[in-house]
N, C-alpha and C. Protein backbone atom coordinates (compact mmCIF):
# COMPACT_ATOMS: atom_id res chain seq x y z
N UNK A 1 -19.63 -42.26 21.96
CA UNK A 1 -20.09 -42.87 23.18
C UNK A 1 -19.41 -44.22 23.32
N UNK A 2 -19.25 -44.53 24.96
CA UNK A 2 -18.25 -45.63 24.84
C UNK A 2 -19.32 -46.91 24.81
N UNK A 3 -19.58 -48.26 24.23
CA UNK A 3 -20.30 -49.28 24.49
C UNK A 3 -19.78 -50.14 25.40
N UNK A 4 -20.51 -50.80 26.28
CA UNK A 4 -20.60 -51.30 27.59
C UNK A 4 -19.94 -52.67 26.77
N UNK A 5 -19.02 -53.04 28.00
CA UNK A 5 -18.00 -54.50 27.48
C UNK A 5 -18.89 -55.34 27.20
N UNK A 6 -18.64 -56.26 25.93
CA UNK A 6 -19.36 -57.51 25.38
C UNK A 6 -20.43 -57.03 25.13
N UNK A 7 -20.77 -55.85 24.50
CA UNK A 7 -22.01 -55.52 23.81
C UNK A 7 -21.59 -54.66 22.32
N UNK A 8 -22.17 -55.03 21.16
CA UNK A 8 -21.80 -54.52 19.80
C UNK A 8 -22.92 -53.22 19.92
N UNK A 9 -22.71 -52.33 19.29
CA UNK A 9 -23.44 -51.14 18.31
C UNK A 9 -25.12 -51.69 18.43
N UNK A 10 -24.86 -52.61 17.72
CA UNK A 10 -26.46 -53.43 17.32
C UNK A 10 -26.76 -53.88 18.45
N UNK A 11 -26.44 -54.69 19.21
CA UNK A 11 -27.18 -55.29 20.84
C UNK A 11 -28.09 -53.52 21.73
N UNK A 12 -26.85 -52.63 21.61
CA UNK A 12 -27.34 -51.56 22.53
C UNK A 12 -28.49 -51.05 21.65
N UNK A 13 -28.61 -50.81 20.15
CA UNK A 13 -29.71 -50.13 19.61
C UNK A 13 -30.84 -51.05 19.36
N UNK A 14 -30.65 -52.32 19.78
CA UNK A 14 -31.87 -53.44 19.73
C UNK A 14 -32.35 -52.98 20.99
N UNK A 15 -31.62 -53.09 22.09
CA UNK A 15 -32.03 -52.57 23.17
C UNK A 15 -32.70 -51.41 23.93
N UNK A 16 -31.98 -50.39 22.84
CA UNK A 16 -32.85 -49.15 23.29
C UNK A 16 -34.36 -48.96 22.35
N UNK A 17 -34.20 -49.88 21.20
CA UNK A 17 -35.50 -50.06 20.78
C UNK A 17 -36.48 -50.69 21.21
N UNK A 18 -35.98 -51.66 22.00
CA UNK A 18 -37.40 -53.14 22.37
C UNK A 18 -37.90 -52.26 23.98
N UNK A 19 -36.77 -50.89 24.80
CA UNK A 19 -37.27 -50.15 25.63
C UNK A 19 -38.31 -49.10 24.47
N UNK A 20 -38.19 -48.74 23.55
CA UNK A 20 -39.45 -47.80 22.71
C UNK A 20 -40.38 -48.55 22.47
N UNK A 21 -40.27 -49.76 22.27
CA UNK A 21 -41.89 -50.87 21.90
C UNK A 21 -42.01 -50.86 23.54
N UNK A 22 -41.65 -51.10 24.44
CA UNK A 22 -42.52 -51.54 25.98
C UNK A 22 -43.27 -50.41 26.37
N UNK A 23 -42.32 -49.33 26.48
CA UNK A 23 -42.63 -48.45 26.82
C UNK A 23 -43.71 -47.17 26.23
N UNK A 24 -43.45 -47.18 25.25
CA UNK A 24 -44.06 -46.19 23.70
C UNK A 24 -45.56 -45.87 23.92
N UNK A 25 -46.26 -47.33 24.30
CA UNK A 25 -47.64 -47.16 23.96
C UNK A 25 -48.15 -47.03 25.59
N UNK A 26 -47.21 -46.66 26.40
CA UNK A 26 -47.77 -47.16 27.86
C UNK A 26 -47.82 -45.54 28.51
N UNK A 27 -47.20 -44.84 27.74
CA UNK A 27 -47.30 -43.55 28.14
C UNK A 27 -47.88 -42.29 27.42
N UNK A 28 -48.37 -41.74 27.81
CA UNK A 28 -48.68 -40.42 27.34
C UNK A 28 -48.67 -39.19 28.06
N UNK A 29 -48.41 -37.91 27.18
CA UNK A 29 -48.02 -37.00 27.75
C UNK A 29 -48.45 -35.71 26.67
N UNK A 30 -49.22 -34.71 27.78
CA UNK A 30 -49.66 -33.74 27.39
C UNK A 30 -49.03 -32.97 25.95
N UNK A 31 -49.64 -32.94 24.64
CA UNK A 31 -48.71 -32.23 24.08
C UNK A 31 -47.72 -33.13 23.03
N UNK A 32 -47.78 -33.70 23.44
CA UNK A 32 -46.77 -34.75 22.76
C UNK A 32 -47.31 -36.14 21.86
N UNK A 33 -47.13 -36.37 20.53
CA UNK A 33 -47.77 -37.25 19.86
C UNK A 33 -46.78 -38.78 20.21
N UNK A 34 -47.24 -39.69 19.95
CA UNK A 34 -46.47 -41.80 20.57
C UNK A 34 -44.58 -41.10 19.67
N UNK A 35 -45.04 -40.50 18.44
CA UNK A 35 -43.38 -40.30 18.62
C UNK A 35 -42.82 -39.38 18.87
N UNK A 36 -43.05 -38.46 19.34
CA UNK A 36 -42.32 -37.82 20.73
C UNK A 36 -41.67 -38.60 22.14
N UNK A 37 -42.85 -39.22 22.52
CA UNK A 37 -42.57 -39.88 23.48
C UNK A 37 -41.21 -41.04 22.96
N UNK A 38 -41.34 -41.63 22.12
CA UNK A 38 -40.77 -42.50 21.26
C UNK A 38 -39.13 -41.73 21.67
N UNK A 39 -38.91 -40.94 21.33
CA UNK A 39 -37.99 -39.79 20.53
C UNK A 39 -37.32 -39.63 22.19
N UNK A 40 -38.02 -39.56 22.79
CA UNK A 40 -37.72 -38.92 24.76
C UNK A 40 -37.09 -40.42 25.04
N UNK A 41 -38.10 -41.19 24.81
CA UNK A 41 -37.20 -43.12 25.43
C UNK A 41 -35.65 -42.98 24.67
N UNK A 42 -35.62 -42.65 23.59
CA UNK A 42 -34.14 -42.82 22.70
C UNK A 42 -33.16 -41.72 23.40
N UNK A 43 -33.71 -40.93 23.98
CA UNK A 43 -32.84 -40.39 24.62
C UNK A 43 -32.27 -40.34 25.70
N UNK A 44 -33.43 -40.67 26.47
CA UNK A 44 -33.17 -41.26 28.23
C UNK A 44 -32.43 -42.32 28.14
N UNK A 45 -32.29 -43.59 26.96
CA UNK A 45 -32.13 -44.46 27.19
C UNK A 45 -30.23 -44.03 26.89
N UNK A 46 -30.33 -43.57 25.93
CA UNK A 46 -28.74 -42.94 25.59
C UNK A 46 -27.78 -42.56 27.04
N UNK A 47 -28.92 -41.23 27.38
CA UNK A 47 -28.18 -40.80 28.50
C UNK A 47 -27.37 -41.96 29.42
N UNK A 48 -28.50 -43.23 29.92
CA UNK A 48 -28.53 -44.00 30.78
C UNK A 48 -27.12 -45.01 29.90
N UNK A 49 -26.95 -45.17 29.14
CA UNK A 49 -25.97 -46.23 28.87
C UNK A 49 -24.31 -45.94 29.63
N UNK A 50 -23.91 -44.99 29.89
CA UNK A 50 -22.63 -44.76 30.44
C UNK A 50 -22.80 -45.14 32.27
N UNK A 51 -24.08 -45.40 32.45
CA UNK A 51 -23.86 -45.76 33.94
C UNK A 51 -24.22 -47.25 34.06
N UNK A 52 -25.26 -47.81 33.00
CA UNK A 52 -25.07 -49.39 32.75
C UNK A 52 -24.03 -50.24 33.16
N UNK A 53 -23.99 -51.01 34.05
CA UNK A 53 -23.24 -52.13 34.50
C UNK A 53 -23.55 -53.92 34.64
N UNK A 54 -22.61 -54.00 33.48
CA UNK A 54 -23.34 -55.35 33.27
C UNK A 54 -23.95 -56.44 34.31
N UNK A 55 -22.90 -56.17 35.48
CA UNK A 55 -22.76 -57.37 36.51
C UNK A 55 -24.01 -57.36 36.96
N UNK A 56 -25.02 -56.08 37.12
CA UNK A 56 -26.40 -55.96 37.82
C UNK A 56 -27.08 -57.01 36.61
N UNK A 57 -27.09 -57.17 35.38
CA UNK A 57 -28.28 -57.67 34.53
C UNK A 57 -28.14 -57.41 32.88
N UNK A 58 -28.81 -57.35 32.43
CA UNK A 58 -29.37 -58.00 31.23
C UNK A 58 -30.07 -56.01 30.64
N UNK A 59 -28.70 -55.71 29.37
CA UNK A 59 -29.40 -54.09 29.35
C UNK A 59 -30.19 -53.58 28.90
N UNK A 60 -31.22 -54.62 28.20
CA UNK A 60 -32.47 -54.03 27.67
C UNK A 60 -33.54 -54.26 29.44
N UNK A 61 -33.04 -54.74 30.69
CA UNK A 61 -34.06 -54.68 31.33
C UNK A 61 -33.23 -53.00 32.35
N UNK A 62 -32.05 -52.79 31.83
CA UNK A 62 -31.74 -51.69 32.47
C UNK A 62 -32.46 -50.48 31.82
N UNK A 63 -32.23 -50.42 30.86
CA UNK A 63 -32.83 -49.85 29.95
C UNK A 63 -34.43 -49.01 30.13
N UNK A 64 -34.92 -50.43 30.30
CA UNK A 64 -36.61 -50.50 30.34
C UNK A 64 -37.00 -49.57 31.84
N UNK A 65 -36.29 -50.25 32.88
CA UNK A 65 -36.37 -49.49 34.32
C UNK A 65 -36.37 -48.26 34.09
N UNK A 66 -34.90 -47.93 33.71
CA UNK A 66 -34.47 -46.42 33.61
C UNK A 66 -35.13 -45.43 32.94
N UNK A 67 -35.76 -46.31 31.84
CA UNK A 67 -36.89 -45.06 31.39
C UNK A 67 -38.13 -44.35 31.68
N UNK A 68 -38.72 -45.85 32.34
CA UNK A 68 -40.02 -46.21 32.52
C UNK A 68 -40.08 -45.09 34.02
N UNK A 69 -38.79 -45.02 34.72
CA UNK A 69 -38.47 -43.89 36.09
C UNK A 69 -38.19 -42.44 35.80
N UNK A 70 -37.73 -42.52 34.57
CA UNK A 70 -37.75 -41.33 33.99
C UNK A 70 -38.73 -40.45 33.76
N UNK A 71 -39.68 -41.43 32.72
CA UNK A 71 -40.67 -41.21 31.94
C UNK A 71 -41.99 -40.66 33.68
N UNK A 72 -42.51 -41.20 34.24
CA UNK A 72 -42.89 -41.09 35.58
C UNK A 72 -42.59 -39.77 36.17
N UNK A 73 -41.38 -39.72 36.28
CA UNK A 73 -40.84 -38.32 37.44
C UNK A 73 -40.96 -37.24 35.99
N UNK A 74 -40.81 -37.53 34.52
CA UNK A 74 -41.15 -36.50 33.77
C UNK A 74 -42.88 -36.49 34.15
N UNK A 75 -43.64 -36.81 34.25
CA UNK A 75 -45.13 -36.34 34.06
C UNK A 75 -45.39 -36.00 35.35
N UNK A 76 -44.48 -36.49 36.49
CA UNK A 76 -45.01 -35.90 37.98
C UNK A 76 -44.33 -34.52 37.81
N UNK A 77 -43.53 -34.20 37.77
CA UNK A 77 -42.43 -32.96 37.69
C UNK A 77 -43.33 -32.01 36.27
N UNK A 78 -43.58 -32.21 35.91
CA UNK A 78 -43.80 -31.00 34.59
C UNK A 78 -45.65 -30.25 34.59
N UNK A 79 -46.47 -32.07 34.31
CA UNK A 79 -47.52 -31.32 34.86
C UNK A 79 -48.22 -31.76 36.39
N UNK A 80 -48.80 -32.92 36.48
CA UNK A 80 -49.29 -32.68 38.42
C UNK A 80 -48.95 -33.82 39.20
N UNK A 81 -48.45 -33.39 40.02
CA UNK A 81 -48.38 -34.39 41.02
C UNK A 81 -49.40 -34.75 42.13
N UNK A 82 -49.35 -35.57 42.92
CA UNK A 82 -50.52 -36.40 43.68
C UNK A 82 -50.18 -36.24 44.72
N UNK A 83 -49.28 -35.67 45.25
CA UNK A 83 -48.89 -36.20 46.94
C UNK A 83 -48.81 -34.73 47.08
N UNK A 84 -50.40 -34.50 47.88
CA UNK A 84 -50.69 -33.09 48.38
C UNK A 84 -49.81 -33.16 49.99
N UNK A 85 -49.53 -31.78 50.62
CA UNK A 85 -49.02 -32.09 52.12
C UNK A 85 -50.36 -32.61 53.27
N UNK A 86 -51.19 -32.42 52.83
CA UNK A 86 -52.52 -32.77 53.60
C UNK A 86 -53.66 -33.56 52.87
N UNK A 87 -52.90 -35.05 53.46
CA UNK A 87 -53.96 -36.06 52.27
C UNK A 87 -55.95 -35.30 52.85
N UNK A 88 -56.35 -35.72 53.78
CA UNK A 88 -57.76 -34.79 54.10
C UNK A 88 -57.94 -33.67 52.92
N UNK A 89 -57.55 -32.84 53.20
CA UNK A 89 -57.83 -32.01 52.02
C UNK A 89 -57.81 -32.27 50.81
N UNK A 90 -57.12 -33.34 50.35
CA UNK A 90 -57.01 -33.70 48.82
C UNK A 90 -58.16 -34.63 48.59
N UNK A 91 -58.45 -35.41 49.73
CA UNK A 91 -59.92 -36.20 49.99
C UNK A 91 -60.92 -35.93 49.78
N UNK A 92 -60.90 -34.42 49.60
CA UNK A 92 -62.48 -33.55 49.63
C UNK A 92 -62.70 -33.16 51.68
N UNK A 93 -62.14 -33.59 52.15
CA UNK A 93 -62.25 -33.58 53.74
C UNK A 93 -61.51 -32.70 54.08
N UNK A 94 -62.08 -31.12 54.26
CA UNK A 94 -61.10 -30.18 54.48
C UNK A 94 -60.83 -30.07 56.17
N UNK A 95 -59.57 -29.65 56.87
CA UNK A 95 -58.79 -30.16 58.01
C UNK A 95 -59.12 -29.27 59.36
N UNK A 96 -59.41 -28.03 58.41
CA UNK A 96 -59.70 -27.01 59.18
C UNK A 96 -61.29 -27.16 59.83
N UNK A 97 -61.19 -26.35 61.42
CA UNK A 97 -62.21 -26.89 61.97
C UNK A 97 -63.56 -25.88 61.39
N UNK A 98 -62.90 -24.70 60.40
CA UNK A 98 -63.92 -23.89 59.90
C UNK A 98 -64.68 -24.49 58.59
N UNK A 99 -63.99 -25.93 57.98
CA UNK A 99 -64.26 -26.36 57.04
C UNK A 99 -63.92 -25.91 55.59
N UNK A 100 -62.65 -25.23 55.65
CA UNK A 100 -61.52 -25.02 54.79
C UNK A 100 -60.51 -25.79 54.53
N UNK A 101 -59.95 -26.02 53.60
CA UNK A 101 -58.63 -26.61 53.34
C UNK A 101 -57.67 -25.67 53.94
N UNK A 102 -56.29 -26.47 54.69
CA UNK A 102 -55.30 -25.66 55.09
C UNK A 102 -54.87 -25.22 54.41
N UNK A 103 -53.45 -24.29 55.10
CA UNK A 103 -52.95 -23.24 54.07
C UNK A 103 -52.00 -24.35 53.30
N UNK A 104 -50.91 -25.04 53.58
CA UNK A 104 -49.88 -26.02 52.81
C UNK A 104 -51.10 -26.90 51.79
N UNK A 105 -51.97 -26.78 52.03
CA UNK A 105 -52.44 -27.70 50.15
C UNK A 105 -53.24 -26.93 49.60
N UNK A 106 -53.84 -24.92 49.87
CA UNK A 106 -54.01 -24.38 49.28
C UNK A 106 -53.17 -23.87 47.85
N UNK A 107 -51.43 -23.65 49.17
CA UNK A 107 -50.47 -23.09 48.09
C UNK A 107 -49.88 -24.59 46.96
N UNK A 108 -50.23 -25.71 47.85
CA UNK A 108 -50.01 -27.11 46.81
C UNK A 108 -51.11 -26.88 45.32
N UNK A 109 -52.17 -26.75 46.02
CA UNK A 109 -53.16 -26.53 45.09
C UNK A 109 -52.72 -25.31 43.87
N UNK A 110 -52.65 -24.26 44.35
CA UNK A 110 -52.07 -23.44 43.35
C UNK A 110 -51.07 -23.66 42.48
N UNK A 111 -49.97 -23.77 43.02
CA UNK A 111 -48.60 -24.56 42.22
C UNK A 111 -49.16 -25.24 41.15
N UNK A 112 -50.04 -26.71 41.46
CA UNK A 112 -50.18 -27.69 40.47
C UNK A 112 -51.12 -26.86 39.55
N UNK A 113 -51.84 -26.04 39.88
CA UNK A 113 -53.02 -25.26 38.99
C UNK A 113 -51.87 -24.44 38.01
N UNK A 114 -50.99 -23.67 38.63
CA UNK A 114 -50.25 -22.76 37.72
C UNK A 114 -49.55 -23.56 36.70
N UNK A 115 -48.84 -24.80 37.15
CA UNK A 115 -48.19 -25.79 36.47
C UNK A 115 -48.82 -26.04 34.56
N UNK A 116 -50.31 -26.42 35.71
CA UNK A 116 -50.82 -27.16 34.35
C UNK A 116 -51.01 -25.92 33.60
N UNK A 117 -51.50 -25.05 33.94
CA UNK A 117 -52.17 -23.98 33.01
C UNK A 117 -50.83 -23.60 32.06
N UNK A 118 -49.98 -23.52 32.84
CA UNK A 118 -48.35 -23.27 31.37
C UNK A 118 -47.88 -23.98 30.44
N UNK A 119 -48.29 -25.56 30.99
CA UNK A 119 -48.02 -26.39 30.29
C UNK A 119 -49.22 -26.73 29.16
N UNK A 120 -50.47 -26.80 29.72
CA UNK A 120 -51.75 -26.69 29.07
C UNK A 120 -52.63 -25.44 28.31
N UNK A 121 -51.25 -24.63 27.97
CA UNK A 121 -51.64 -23.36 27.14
C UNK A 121 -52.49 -23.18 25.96
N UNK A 122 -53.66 -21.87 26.06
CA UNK A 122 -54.09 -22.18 24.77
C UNK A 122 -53.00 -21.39 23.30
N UNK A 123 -53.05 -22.03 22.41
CA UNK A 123 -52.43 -21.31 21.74
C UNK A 123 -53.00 -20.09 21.28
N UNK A 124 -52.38 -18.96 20.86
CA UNK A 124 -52.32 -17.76 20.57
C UNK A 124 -53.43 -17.64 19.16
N UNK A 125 -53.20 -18.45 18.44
CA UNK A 125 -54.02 -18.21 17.01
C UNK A 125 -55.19 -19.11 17.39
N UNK A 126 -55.66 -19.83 18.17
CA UNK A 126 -56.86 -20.28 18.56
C UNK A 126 -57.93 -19.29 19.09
N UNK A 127 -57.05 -18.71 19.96
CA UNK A 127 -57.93 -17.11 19.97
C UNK A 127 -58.50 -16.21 19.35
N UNK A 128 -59.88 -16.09 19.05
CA UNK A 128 -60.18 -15.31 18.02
C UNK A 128 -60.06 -13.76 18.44
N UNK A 129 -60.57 -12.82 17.37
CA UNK A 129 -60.47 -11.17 18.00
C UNK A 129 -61.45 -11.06 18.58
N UNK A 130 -62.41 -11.64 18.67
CA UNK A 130 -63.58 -11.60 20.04
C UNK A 130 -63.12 -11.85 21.34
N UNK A 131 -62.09 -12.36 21.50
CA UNK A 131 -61.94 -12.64 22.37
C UNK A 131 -60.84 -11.79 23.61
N UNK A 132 -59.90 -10.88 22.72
CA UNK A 132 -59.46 -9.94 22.68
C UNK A 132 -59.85 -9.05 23.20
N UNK A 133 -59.21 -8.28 24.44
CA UNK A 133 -59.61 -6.90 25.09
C UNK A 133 -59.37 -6.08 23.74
N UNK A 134 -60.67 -4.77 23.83
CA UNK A 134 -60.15 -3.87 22.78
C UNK A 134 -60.06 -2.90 23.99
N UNK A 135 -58.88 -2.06 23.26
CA UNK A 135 -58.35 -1.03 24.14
C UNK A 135 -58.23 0.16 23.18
N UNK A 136 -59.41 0.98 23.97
CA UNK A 136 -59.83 2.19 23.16
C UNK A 136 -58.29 3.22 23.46
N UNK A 137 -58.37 4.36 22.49
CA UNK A 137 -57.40 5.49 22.75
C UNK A 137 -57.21 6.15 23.76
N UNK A 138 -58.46 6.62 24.32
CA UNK A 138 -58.02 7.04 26.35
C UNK A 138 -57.16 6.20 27.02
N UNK A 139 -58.26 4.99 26.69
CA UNK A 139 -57.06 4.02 27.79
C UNK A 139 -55.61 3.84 27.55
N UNK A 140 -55.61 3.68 25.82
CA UNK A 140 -53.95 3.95 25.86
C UNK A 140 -53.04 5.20 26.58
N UNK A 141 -53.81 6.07 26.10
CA UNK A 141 -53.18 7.32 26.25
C UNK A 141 -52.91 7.29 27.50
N UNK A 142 -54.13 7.02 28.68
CA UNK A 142 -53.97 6.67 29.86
C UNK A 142 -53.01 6.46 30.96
N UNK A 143 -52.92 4.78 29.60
CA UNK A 143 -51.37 3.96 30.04
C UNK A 143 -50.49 4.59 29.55
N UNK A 144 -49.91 5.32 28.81
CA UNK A 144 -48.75 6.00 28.67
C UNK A 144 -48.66 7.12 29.76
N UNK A 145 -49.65 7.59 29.86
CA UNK A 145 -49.24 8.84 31.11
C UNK A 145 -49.21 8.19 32.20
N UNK A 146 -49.37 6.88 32.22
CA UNK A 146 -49.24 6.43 34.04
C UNK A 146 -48.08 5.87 34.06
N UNK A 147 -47.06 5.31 33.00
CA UNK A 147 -45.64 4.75 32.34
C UNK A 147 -45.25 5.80 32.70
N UNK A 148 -45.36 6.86 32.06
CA UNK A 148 -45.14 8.06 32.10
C UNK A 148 -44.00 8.79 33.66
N UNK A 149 -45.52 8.87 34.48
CA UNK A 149 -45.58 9.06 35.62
C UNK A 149 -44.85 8.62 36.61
N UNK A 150 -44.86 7.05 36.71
CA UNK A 150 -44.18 6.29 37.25
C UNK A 150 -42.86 6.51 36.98
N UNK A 151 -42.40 6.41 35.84
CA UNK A 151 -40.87 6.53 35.41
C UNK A 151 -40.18 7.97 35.75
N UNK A 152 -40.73 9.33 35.88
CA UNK A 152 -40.54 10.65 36.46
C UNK A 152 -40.40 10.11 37.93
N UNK A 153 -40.91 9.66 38.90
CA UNK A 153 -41.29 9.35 39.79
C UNK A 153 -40.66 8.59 41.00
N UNK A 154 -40.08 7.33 40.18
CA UNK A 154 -39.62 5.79 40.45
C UNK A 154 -38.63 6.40 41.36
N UNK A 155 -38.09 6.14 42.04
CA UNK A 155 -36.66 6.39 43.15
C UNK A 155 -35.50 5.96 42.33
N UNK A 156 -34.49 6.41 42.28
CA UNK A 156 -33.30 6.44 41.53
C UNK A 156 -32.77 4.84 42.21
N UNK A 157 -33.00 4.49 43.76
CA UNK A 157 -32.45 2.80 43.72
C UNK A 157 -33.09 1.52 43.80
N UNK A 158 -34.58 2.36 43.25
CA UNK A 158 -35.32 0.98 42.66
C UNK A 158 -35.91 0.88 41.08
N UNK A 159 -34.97 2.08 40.54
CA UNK A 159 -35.26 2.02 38.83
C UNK A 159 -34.77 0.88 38.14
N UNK A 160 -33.58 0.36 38.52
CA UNK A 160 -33.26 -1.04 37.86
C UNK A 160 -33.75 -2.21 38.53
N UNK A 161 -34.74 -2.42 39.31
CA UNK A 161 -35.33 -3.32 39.98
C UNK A 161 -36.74 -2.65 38.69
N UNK A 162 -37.33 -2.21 38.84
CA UNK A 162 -38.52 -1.59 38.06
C UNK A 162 -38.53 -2.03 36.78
N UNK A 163 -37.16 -1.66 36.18
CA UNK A 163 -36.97 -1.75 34.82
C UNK A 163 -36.43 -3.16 34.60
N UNK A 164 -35.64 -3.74 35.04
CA UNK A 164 -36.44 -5.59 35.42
C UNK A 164 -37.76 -6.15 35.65
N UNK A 165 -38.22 -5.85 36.10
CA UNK A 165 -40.02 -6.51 36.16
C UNK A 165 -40.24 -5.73 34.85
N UNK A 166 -40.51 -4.91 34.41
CA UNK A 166 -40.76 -4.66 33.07
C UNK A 166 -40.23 -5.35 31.86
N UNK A 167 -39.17 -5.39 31.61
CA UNK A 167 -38.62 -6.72 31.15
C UNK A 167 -38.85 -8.23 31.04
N UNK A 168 -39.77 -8.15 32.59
CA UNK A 168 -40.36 -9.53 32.58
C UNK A 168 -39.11 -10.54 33.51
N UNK A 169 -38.47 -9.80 33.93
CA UNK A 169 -37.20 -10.66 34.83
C UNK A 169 -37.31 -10.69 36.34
N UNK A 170 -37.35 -11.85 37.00
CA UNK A 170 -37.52 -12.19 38.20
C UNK A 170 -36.43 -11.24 39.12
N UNK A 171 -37.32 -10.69 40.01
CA UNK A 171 -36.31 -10.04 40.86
C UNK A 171 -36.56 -10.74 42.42
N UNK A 172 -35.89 -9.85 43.21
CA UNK A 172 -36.18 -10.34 44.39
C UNK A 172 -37.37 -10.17 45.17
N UNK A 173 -37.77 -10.52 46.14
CA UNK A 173 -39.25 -10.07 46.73
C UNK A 173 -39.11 -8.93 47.21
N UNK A 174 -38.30 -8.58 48.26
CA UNK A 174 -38.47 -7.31 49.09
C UNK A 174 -38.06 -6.11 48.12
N UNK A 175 -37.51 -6.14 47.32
CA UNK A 175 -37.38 -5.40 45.78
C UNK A 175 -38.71 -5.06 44.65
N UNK A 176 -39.02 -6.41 44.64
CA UNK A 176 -40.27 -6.42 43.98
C UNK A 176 -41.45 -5.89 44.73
N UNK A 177 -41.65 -6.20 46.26
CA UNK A 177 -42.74 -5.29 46.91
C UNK A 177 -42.27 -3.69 47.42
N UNK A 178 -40.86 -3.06 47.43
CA UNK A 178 -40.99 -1.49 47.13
C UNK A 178 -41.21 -1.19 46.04
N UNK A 179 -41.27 -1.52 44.99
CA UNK A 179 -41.60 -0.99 43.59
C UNK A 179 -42.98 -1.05 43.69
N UNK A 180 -43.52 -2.21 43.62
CA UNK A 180 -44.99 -2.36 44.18
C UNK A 180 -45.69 -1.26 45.10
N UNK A 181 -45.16 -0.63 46.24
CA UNK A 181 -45.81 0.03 46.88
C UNK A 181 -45.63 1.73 46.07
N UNK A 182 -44.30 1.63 45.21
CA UNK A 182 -44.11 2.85 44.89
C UNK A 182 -45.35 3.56 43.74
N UNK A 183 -45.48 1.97 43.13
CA UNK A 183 -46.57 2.36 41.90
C UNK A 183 -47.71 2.31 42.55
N UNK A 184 -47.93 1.39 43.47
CA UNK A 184 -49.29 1.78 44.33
C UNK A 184 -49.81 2.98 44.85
N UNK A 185 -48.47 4.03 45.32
CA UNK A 185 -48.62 5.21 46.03
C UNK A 185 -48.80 6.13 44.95
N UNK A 186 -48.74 6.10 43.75
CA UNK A 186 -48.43 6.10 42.47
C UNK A 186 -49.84 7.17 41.58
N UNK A 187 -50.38 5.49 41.83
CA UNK A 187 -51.87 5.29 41.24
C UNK A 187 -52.88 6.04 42.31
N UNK A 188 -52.58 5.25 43.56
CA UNK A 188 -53.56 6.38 44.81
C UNK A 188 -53.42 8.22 44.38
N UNK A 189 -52.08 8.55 44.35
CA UNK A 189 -51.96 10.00 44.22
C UNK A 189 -52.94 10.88 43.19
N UNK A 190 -52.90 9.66 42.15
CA UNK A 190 -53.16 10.55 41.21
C UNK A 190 -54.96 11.31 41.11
């Protein structure tokens, strides 16, 4: 990495340190223990040194900015943000004259709900086997004859659209809703 003119090795890593003491204890973030966060400033601050220009200032206060904007748009961007499209509704004051929230901060609402819930996962071994669907042998068997079924079935130019969502791979919508209707017509038949 190249160091910014009239600054040694040691000035820039004093600097990106005295940004981990300002910053360190001022943030927190889901998931993440003070050195993590710690660990994220040393890196933002890295990134940020090749666009540092002395003539603006003094680079432990570039430093400090750049993270502290970072650090911010990381916790708005990952888990929730505040700026619904319909402040009323976010008020508790829903807009609609039926006394509903509109549709733009329903689907806001959802987003930030789905957000957190991915980011705010429970872990897997916290789960006990009580908690666990048990899935008796009919039902398996069930599900194999309806796999089954479907796959005899499927239309020859939406089998690799099919066999993508099974996979778990984003397809397209109007792709994803004929497959949808195919297994729907599917399940009705049977």
């Amino acid at each position: 990495m190249k160091l910014p003119a009239n600054l040694s090795e040691h000035d820039v890593l004093a600097a990106i340190e005295h940004a981990v003491r300002v910053l360190g204890g001022k943030f927190t973030i889901p998931g993440h223990d003070q050195d993590d966060v710690s660990q994220e400033i040393r890196l933002m601050a890295l990134d940020a040194i090749p666009r540092y220009r002395p003539d603006v200032g003094p680079l432990i206060n570039f430093l400090v900015v750049h993270c502290r904007l970072r650090l911010t748009n990381l916790l708005r961007d990952k888990w929730r943000r505040s700026d619904s499209p319909c402040h009323a509704c976010k008020q508790g004051r829903p807009c609609r004259e039926d006394g509903q929230c509109c549709e733009p901060h329903r689907r806001w609402q959802a987003r930030q709900d789905r957000k957190a819930g991915v980011n705010l996962a429970v872990p897997l071994d916290s789960v006990g086997e009580a908690d666990m669907p048990h899935v008796t042998v009919d039902a398996e068997v069930e599900g194999r004859e309806l796999f089954r079924l479907i796959d005899e079935i499927m239309p020859i130019d939406l089998r690799a659209t099919y066999l993508s969502m099974l996979a778990g791979k984003s397809v397209p919508t109007p792709r994803r809703r004929a497959v949808e209707k195919v297994v729907r017509d599917i399940i009705d038949g049977r």
